[in-house]
C-alpha atoms as a PDB file:
ATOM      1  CA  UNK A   1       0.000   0.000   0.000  1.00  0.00           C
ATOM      2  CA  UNK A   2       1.443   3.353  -0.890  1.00  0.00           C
ATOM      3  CA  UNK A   3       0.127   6.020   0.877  1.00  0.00           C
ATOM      4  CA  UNK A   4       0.252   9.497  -1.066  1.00  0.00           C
ATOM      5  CA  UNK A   5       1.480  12.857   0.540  1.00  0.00           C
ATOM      6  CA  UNK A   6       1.219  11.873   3.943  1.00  0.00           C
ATOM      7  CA  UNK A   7       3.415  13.942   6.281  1.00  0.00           C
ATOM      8  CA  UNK A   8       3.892  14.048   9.794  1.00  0.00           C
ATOM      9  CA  UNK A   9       4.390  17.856   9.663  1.00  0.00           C
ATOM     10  CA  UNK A  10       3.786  20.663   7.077  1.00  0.00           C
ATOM     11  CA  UNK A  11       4.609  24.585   7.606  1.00  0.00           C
ATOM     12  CA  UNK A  12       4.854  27.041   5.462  1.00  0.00           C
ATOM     13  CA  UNK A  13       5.247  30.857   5.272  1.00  0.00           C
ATOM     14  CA  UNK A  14       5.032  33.208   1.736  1.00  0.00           C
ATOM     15  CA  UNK A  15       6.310  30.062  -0.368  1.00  0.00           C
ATOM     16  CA  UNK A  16       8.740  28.500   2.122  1.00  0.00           C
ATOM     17  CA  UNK A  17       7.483  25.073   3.338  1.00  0.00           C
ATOM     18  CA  UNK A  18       8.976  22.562   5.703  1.00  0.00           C
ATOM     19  CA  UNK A  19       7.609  18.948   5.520  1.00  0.00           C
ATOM     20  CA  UNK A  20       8.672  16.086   7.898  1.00  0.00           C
ATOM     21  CA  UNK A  21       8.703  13.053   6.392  1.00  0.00           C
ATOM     22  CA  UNK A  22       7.601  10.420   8.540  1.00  0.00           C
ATOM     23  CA  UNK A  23       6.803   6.571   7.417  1.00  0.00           C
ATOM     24  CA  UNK A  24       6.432   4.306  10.044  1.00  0.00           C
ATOM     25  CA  UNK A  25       4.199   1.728   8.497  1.00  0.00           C
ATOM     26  CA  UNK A  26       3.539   2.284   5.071  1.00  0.00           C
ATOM     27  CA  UNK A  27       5.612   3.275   1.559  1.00  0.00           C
ATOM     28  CA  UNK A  28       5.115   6.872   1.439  1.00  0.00           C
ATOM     29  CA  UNK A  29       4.860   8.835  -1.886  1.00  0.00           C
ATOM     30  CA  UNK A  30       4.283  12.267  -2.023  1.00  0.00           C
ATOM     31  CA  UNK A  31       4.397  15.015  -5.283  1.00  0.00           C
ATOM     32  CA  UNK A  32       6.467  17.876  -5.467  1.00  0.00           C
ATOM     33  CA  UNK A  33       5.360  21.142  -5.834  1.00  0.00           C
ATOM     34  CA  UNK A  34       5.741  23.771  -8.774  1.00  0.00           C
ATOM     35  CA  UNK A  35       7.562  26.499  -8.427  1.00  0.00           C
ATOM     36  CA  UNK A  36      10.089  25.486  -5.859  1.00  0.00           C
ATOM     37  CA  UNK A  37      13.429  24.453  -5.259  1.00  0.00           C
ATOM     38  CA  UNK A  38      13.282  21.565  -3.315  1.00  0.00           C
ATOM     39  CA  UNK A  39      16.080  20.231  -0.980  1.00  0.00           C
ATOM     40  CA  UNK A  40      15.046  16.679   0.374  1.00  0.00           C
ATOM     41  CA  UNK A  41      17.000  15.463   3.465  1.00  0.00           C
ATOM     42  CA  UNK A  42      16.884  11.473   4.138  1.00  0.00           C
ATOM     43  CA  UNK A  43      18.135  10.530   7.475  1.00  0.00           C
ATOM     44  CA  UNK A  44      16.882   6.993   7.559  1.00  0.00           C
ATOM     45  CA  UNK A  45      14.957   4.424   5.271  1.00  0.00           C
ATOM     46  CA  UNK A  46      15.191   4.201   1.759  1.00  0.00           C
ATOM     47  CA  UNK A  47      13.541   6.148  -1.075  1.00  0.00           C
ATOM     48  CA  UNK A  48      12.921   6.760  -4.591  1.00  0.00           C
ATOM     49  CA  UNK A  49      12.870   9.766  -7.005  1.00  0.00           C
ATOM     50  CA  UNK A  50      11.010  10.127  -9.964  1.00  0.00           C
ATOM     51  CA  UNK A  51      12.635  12.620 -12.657  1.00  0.00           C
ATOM     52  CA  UNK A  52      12.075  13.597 -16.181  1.00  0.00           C
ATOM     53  CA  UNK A  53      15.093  11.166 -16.775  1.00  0.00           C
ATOM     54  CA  UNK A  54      14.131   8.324 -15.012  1.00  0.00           C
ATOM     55  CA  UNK A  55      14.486   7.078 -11.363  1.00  0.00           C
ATOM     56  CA  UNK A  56      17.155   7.686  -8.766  1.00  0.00           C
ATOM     57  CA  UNK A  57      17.678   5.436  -5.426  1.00  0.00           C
ATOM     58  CA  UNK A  58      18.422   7.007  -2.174  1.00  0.00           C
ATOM     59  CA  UNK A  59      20.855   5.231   0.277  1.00  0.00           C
ATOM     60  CA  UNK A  60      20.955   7.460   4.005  1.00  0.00           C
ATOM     61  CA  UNK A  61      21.715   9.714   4.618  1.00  0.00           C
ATOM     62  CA  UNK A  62      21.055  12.023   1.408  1.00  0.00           C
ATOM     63  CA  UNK A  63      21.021  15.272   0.753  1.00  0.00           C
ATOM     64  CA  UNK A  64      19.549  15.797  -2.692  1.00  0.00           C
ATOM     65  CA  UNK A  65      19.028  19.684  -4.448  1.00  0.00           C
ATOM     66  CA  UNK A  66      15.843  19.094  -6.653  1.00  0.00           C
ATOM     67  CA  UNK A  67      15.412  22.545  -8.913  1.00  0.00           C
ATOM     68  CA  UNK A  68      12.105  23.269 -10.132  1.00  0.00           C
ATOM     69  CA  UNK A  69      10.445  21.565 -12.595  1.00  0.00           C
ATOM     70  CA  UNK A  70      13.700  18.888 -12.535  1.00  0.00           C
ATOM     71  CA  UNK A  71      11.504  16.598 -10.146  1.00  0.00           C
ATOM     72  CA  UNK A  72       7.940  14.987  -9.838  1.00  0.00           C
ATOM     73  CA  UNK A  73       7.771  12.435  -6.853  1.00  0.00           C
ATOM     74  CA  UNK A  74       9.621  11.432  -3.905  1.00  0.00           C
ATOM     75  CA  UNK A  75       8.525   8.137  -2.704  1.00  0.00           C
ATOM     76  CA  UNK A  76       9.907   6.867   0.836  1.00  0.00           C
ATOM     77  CA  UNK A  77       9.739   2.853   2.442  1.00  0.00           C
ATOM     78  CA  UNK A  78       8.364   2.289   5.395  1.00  0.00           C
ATOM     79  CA  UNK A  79      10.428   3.343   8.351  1.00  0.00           C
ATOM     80  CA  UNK A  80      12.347   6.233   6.589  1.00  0.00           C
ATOM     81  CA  UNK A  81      12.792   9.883   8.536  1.00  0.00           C
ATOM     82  CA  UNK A  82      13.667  12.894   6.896  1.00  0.00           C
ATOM     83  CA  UNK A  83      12.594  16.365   5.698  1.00  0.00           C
ATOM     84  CA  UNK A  84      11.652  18.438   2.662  1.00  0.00           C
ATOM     85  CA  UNK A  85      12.171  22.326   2.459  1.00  0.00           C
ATOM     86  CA  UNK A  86      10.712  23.649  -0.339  1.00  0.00           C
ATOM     87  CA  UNK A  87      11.720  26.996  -1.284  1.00  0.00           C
ATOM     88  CA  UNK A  88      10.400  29.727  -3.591  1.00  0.00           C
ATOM     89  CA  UNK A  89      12.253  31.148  -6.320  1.00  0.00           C
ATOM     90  CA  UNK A  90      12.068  34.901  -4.653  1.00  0.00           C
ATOM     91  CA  UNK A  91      13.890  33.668  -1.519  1.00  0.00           C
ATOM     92  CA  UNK A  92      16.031  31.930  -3.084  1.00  0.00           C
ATOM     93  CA  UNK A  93      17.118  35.094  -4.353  1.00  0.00           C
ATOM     94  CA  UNK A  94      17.498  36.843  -1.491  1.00  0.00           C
ATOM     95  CA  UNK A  95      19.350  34.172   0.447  1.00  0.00           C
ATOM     96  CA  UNK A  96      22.115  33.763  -1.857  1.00  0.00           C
ATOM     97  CA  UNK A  97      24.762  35.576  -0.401  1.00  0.00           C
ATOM     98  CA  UNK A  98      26.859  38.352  -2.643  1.00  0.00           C
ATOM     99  CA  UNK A  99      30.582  38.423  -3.980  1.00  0.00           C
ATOM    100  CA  UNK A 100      32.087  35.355  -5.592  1.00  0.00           C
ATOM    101  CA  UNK A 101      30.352  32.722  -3.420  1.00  0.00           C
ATOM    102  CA  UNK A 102      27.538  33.572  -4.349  1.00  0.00           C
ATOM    103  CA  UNK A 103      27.913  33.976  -8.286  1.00  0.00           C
ATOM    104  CA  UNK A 104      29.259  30.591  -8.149  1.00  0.00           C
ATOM    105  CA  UNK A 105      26.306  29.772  -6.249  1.00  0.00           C
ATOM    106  CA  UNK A 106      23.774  30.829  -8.187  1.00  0.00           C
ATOM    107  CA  UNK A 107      25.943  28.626 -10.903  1.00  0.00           C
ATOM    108  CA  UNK A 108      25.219  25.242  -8.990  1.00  0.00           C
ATOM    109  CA  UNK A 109      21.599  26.062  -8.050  1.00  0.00           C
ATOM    110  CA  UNK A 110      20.289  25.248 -11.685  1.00  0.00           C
ATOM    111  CA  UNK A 111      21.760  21.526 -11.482  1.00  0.00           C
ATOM    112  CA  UNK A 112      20.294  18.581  -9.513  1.00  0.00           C
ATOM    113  CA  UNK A 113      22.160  17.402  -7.014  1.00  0.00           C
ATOM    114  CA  UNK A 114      21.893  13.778  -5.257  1.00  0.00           C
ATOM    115  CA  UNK A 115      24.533  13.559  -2.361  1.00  0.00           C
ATOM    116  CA  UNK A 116      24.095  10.013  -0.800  1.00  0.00           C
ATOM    117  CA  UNK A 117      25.838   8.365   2.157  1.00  0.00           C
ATOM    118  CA  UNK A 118      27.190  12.237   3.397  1.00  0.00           C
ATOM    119  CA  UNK A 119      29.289  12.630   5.329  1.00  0.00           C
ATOM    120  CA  UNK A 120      27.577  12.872   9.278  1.00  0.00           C
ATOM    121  CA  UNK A 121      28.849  16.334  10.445  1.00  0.00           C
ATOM    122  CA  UNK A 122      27.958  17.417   7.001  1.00  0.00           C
ATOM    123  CA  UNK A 123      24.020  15.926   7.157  1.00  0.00           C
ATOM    124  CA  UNK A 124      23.986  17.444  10.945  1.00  0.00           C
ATOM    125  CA  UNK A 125      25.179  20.912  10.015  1.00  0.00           C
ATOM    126  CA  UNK A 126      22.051  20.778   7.416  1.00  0.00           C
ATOM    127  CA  UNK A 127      19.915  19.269   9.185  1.00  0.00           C
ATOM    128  CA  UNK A 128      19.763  21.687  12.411  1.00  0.00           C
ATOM    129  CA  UNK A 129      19.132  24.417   9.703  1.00  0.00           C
ATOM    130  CA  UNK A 130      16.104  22.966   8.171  1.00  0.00           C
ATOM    131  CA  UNK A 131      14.620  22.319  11.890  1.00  0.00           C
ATOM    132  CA  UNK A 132      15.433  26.006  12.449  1.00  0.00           C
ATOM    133  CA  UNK A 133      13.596  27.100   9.451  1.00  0.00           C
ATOM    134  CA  UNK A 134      10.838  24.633  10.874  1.00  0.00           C
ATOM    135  CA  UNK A 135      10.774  25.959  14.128  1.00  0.00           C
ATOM    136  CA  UNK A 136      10.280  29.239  12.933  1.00  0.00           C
ATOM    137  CA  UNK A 137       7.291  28.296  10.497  1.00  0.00           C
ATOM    138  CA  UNK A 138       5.456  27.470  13.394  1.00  0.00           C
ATOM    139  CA  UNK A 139       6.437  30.114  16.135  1.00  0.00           C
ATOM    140  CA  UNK A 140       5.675  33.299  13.553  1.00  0.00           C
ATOM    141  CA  UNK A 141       7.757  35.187  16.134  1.00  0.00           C
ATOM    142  CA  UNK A 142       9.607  38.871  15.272  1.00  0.00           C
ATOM    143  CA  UNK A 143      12.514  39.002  13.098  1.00  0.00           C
ATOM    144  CA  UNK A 144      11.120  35.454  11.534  1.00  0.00           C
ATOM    145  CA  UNK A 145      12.031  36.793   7.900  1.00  0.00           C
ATOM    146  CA  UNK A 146      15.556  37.544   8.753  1.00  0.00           C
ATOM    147  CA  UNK A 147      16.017  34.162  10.414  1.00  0.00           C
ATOM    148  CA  UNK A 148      14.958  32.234   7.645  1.00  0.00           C
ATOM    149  CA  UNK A 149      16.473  33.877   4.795  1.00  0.00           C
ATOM    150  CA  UNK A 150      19.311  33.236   6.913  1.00  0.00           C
ATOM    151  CA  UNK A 151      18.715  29.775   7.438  1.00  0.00           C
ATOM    152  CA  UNK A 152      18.289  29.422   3.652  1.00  0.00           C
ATOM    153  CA  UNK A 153      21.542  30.987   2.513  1.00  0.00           C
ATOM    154  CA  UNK A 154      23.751  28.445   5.007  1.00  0.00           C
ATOM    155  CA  UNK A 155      22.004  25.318   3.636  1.00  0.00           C
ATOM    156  CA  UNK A 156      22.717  26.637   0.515  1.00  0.00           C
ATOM    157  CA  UNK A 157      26.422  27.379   1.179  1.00  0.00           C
ATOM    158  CA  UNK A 158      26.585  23.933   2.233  1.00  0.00           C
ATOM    159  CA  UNK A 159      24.978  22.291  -0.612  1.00  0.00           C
ATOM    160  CA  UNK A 160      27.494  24.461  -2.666  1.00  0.00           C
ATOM    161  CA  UNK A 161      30.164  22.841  -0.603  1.00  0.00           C
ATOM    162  CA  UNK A 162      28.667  19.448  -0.999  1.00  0.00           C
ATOM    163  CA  UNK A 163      28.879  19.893  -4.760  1.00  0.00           C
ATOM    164  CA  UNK A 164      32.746  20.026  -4.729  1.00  0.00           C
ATOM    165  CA  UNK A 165      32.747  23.164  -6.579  1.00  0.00           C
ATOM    166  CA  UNK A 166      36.065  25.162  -6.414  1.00  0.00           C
ATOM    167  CA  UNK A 167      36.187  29.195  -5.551  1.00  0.00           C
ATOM    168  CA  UNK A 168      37.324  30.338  -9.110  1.00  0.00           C
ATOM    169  CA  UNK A 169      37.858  34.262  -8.874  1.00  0.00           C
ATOM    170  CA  UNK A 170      37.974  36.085 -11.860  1.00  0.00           C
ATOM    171  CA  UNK A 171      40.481  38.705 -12.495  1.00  0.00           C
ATOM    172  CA  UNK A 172      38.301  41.269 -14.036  1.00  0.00           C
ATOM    173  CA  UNK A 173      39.862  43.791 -16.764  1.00  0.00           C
ATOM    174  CA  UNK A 174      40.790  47.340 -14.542  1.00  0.00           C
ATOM    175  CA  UNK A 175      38.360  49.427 -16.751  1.00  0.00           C
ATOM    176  CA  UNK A 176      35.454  46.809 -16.038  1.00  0.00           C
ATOM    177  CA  UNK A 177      36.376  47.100 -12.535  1.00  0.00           C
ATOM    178  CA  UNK A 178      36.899  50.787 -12.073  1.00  0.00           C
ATOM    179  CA  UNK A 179      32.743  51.027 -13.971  1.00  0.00           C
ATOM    180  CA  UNK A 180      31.322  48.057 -11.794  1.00  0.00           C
ATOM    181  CA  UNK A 181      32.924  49.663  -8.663  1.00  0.00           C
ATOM    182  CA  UNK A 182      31.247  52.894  -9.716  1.00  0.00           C
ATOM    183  CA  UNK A 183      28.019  51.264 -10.454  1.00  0.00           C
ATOM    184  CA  UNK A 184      28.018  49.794  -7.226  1.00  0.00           C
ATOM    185  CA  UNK A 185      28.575  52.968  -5.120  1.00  0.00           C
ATOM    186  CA  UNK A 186      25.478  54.893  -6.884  1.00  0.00           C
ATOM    187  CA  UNK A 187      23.157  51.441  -5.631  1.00  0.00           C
ATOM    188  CA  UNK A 188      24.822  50.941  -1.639  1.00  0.00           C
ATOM    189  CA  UNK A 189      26.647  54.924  -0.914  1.00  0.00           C
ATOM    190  CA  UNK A 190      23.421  55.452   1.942  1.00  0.00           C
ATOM    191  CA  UNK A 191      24.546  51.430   2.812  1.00  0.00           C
ATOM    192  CA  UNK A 192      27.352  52.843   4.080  1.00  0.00           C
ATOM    193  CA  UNK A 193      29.311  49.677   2.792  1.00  0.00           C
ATOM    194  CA  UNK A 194      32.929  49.105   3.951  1.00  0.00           C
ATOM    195  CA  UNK A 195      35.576  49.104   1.064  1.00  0.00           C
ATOM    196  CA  UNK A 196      36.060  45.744   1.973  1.00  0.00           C
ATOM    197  CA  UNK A 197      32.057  45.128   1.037  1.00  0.00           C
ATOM    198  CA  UNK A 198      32.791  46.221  -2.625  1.00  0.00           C
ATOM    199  CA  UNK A 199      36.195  44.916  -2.786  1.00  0.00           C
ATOM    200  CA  UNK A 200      34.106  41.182  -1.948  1.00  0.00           C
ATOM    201  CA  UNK A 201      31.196  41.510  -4.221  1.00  0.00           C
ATOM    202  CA  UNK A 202      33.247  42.751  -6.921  1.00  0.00           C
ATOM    203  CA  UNK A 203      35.323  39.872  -6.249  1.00  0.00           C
ATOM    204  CA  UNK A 204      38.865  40.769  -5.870  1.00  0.00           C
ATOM    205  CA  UNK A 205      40.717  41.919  -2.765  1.00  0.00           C
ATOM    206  CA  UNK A 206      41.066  45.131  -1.250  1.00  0.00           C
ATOM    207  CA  UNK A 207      44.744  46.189  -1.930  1.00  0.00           C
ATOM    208  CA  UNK A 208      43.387  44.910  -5.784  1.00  0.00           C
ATOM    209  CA  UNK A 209      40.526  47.528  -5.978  1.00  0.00           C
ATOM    210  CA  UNK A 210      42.862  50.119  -4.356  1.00  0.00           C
ATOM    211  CA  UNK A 211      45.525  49.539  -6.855  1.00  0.00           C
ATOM    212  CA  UNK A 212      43.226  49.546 -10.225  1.00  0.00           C
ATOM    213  CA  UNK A 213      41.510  52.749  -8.806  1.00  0.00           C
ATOM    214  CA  UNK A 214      44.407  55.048  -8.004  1.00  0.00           C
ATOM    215  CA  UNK A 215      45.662  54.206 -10.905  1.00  0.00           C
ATOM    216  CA  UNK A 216      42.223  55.205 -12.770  1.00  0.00           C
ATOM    217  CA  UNK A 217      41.198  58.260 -10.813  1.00  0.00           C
ATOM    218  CA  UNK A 218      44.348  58.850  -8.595  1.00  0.00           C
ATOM    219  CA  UNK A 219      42.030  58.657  -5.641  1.00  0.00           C
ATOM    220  CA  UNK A 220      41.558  55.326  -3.073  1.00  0.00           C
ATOM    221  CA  UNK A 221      38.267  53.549  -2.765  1.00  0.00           C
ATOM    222  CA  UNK A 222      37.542  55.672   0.216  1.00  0.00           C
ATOM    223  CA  UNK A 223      38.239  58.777  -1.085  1.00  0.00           C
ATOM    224  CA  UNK A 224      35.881  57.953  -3.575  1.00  0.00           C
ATOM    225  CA  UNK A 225      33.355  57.066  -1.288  1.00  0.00           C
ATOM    226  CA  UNK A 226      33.234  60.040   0.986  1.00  0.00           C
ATOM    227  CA  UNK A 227      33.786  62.107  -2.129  1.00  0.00           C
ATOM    228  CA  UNK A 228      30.345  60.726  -3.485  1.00  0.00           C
ATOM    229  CA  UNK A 229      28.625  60.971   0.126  1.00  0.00           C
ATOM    230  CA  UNK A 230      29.635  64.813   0.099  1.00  0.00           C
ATOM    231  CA  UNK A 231      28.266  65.600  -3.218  1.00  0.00           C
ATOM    232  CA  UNK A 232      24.808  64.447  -2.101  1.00  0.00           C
ATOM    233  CA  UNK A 233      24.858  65.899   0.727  1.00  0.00           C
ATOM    234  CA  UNK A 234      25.915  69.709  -1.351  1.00  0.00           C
ATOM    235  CA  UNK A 235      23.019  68.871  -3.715  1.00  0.00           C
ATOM    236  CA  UNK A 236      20.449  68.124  -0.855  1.00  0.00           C
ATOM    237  CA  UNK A 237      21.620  70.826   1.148  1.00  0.00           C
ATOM    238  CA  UNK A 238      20.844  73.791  -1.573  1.00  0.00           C
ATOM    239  CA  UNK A 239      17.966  71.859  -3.474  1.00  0.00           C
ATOM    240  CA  UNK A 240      15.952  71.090  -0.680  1.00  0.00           C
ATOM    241  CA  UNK A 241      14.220  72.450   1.921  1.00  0.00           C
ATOM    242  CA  UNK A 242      15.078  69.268   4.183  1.00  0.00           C
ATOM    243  CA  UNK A 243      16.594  69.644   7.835  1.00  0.00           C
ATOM    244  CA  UNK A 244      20.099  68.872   8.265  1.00  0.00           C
ATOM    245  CA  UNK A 245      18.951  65.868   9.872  1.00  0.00           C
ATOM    246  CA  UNK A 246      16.617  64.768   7.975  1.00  0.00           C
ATOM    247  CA  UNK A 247      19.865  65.005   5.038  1.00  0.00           C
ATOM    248  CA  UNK A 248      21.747  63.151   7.070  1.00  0.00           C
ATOM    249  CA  UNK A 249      19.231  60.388   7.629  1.00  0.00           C
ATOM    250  CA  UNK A 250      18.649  60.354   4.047  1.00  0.00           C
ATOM    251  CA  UNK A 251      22.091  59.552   3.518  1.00  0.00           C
ATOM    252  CA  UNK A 252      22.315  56.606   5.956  1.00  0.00           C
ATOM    253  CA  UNK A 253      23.467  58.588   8.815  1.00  0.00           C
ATOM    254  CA  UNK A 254      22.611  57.002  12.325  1.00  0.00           C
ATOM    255  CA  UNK A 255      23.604  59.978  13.801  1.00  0.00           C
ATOM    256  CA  UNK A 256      22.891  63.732  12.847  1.00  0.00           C
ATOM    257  CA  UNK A 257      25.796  65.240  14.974  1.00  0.00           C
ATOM    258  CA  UNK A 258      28.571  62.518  13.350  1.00  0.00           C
ATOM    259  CA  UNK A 259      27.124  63.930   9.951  1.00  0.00           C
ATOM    260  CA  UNK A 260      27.849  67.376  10.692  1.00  0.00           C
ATOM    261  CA  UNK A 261      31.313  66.310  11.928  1.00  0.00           C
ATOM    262  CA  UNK A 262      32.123  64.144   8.937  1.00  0.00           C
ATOM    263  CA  UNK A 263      31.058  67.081   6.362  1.00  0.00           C
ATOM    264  CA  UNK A 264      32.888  69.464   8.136  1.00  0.00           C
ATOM    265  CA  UNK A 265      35.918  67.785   8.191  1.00  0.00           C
ATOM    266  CA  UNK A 266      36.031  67.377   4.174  1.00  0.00           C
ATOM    267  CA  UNK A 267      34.509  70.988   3.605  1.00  0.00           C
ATOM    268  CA  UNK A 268      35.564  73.013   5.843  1.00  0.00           C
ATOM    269  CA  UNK A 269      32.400  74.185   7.924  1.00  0.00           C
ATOM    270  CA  UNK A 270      29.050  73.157   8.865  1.00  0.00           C
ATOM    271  CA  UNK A 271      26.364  71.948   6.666  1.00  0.00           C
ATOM    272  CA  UNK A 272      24.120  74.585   8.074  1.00  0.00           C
ATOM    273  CA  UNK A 273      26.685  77.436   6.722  1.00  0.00           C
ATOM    274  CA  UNK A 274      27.344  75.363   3.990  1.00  0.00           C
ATOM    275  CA  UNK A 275      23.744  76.132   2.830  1.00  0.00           C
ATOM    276  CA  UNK A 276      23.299  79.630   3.954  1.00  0.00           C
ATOM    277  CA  UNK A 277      26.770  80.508   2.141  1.00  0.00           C
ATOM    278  CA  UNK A 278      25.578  78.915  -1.107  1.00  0.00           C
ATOM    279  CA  UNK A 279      22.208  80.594  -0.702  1.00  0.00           C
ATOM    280  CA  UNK A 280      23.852  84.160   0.075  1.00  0.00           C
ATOM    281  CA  UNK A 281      23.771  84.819  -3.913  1.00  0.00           C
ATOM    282  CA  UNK A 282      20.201  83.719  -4.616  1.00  0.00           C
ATOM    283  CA  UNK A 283      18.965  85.974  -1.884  1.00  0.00           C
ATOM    284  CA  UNK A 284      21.267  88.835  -2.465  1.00  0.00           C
ATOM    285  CA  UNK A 285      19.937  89.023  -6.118  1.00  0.00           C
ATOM    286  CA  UNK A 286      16.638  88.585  -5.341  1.00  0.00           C
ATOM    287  CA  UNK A 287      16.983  91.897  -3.453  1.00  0.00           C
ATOM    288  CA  UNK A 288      18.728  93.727  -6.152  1.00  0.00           C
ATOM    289  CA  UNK A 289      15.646  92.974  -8.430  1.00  0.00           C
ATOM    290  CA  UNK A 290      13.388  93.984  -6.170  1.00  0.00           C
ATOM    291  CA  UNK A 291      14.672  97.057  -5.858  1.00  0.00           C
ATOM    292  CA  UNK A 292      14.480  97.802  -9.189  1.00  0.00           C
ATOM    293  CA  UNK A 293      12.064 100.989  -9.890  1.00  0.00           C
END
């Protein structure tokens, strides 16, 4: 007798389901859902897949990466333990993790994986992760988001480690890097991101991106960066009618007073006189017009 979909446990929040697989007395066969990525763990038992290209054994404990679309049914003996995390594709996006990890991640993700007999630190390490993300299905507590995207990104890491795949960095060409450094400080300057942040997700080291961009501008990477930061803060400052702390939020700044401090320090005075100073000319024609008979 093969009993269909029938799990001891089943959460799921926006997309992201967690479903203990439990057979104690009967073969268990259950389908897998569209539009998911699937990652089946098999602690104990035995199991089938059923793939567009036939079927695959499973000999405990597995860890098997099932893209979507890749996979139709998982069917488990009786006696077998284990867990399925389904994940949606928008997750999945945000859990993969930047630089060159990541890319190379992102690589791996489109291929089925079937890791059998894994090694049992390995299965453990993945294991607690998927009971996290299950524990947090069910408790809907604050900060549950953040938990499980983080939960997602380390089983993926270790998947990615499962699959053997080496780091490969890419040297890219100094003009490519000088323009994707560039592009990146427009999209993360109110981040605040470290130079060490770009240096990783452009993927090359920091003495690297220091060496192609003096070269290129004759300025370092932080240079550039506070250069940026106090151009938008001159542009906000006589365009807008915002507070100087309400600038200085805008710009990612925690704290209004360290705002003043760090754009006095590269101009030369306050951002309050800043703005009066640069609106001295406005006013001061304004007048002379005004004044005209």
């Amino acid at each position: 007798m093969v009993a269909i979909d029938k799990l001891a446990h089943n959460t799921a929040h926006e997309g992201l389901e967690t479903r203990r697989v439990s057979s104690t007395l009967t073969q268990t066969a259950f389908e897998l859902r569209g539009g998911r990525f699937h990652l089946f763990l098999l602690e104990n038992g035995a199991g089938t897949l059923v793939a567009e290209d036939g079927e695959h054994g499973f000999t405990p404990p597995t860890i098997s990466w099932l893209p979507d679309g890749m996979a139709r049914t998982i069917t488990v003996s009786a006696g077998s333990t284990g867990v399925l995390v389904s994940i949606p594709e928008a997750l999945l996006g945000k859990s993969i993790p930047q630089g060159v990890v990541g890319s190379q991640l992102r690589q791996v993700m489109g291929l089925r994986q079937h890791h059998q007999q894994v090694d049992a630190d390995a299965f453990q390490v993945m294991s607690n992760y998927a009971q996290l993300a299950e524990r947090e299905l069910v408790r809907i507590a604050p900060g549950m988001d953040t938990v499980l995207e983080n939960a997602v990104s380390i089983m993926l890491v270790e998947l990615w480690r499962l699959s053997g795949v080496e780091v490969i960095r890419p040297v890219p060409l100094p003009r490519n890097l000088v323009h994707s450094f560039m592009s990146l400080l427009d999209v993360h300057l109110r981040d605040h991101w470290s130079v060490a942040d770009y240096a990783d997700h452009l993927g090359v080291s920091r003495d690297r991106l220091t060496s192609v961009l003096r070269r290129a501008t004759g300025e370092a990477p932080l240079a550039l960066i506070h250069g940026k930061m106090i151009a938008e803060a001159k542009v906000l400052l006589t365009s807008t009618t915002q507070q100087v702390a309400e600038i200085a939020f805008t710009l990612g700044f925690n704290d209004p007073a360290y705002f003043n401090r760090f754009f006095q320090r590269h101009v030369g005075t306050t951002p309050a006189r800043y703005r009066r100073e640069k609106r001295k000319p406005e006013l001061s024609e304004e007048e002379s017009f005004a004044a005209w008979p």
